[in-house]
Protein backbone atom coordinates (compact mmCIF):
# COMPACT_ATOMS: atom_id res chain seq x y z
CA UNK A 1 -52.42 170.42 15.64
CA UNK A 2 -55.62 168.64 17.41
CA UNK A 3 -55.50 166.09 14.29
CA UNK A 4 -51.75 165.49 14.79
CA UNK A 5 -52.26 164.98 18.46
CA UNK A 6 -55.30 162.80 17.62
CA UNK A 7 -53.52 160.61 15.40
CA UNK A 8 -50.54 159.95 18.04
CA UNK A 9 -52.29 159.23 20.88
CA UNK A 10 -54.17 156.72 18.58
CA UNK A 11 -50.87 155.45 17.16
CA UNK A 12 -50.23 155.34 20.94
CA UNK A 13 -52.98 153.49 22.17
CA UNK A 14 -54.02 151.17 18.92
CA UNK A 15 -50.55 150.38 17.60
CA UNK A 16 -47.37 150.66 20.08
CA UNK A 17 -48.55 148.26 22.52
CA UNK A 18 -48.79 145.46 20.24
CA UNK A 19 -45.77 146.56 18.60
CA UNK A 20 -44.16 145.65 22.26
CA UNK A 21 -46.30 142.71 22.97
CA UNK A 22 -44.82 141.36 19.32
CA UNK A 23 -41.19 142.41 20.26
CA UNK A 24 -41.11 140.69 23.51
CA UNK A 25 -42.18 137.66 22.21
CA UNK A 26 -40.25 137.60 19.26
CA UNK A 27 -43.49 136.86 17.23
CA UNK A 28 -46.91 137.46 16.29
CA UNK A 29 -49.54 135.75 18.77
CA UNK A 30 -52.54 137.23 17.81
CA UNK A 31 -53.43 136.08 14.33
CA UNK A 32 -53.36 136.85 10.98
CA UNK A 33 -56.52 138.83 10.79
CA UNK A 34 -55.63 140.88 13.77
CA UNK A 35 -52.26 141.38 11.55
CA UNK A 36 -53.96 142.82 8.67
CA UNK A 37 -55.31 145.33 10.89
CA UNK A 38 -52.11 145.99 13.38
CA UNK A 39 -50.44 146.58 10.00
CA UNK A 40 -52.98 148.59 8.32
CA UNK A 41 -53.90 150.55 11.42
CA UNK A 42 -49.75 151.53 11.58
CA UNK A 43 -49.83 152.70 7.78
CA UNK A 44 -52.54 154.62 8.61
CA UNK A 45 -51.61 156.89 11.69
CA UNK A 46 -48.51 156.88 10.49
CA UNK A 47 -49.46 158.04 6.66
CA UNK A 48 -51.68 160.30 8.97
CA UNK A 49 -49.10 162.15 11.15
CA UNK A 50 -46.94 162.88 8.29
CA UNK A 51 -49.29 164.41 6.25
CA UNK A 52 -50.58 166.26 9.08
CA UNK A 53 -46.92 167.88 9.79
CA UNK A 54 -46.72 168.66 5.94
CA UNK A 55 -50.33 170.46 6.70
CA UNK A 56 -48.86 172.61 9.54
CA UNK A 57 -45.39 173.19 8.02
CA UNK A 58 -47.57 174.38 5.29
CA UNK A 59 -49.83 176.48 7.21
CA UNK A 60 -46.89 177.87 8.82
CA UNK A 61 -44.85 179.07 5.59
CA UNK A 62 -48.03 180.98 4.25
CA UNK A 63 -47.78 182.65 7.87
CA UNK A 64 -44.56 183.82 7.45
CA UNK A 65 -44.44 184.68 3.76
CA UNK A 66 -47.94 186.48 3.24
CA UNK A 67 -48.77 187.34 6.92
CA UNK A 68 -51.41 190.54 5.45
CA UNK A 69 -53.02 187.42 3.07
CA UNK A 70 -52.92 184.76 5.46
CA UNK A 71 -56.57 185.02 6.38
CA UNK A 72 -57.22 184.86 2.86
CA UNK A 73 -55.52 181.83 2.17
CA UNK A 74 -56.03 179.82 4.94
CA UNK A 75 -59.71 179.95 5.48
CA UNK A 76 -61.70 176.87 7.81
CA UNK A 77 -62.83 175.80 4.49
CA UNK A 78 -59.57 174.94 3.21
CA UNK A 79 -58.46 173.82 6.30
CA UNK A 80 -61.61 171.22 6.61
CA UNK A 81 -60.98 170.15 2.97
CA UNK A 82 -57.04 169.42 3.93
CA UNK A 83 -57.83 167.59 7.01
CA UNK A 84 -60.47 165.30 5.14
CA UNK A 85 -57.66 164.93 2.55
CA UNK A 86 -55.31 163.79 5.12
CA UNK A 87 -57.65 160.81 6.26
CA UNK A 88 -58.90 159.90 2.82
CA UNK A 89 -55.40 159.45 1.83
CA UNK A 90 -54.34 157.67 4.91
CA UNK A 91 -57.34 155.50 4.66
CA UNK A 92 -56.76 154.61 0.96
CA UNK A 93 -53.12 154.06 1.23
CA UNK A 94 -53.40 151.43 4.31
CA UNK A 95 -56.84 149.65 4.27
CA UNK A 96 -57.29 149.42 0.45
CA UNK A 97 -54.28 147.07 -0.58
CA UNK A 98 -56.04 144.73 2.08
């Protein structure tokens, strides 16, 4: 859930307001190398907060179906390996192609 909130507020604070800036002026001021990046940064949080909802929608349906395994399941090391699978992926998908 901290990752998920992580990535919003930086979806929030990296992405949105440029998102507006570009919207209100009915196009892109800032340069094609800053456009790269605005682009690549979106793909990323974005790739980013859906993953991490699949994570916790996953997380959640071990909870409910094997609540007396869940502890053996879902241990911090699994949970570390998911989150740095989250990024990687996010990271690949968006920043790569460029």
């Amino acid at each position: 859930i901290v990752s998920l909130a992580v990535t919003d507020l930086l979806l929030g604070l990296l992405v949105l307001p440029f998102s507006a800036l570009y919207e209100l002026n009915k196009q892109w001021l800032l340069g094609s190398i800053f456009c790269n990046i605005y682009v690549s940064l979106d793909v990323m949080l974005c790739t980013a907060s859906i993953l991490n909802l699949f994570m916790i929608s996953l997380d959640r349906y071990f909870a409910v179906t094997t609540p007396l395994r869940y502890c053996q399941v879902v241990t911090r090391f699994r949970v570390a390996v998911g989150l740095v699978a989250i990024w990687t992926v996010s990271l690949m998908v968006s920043f790569l192609p460029i």
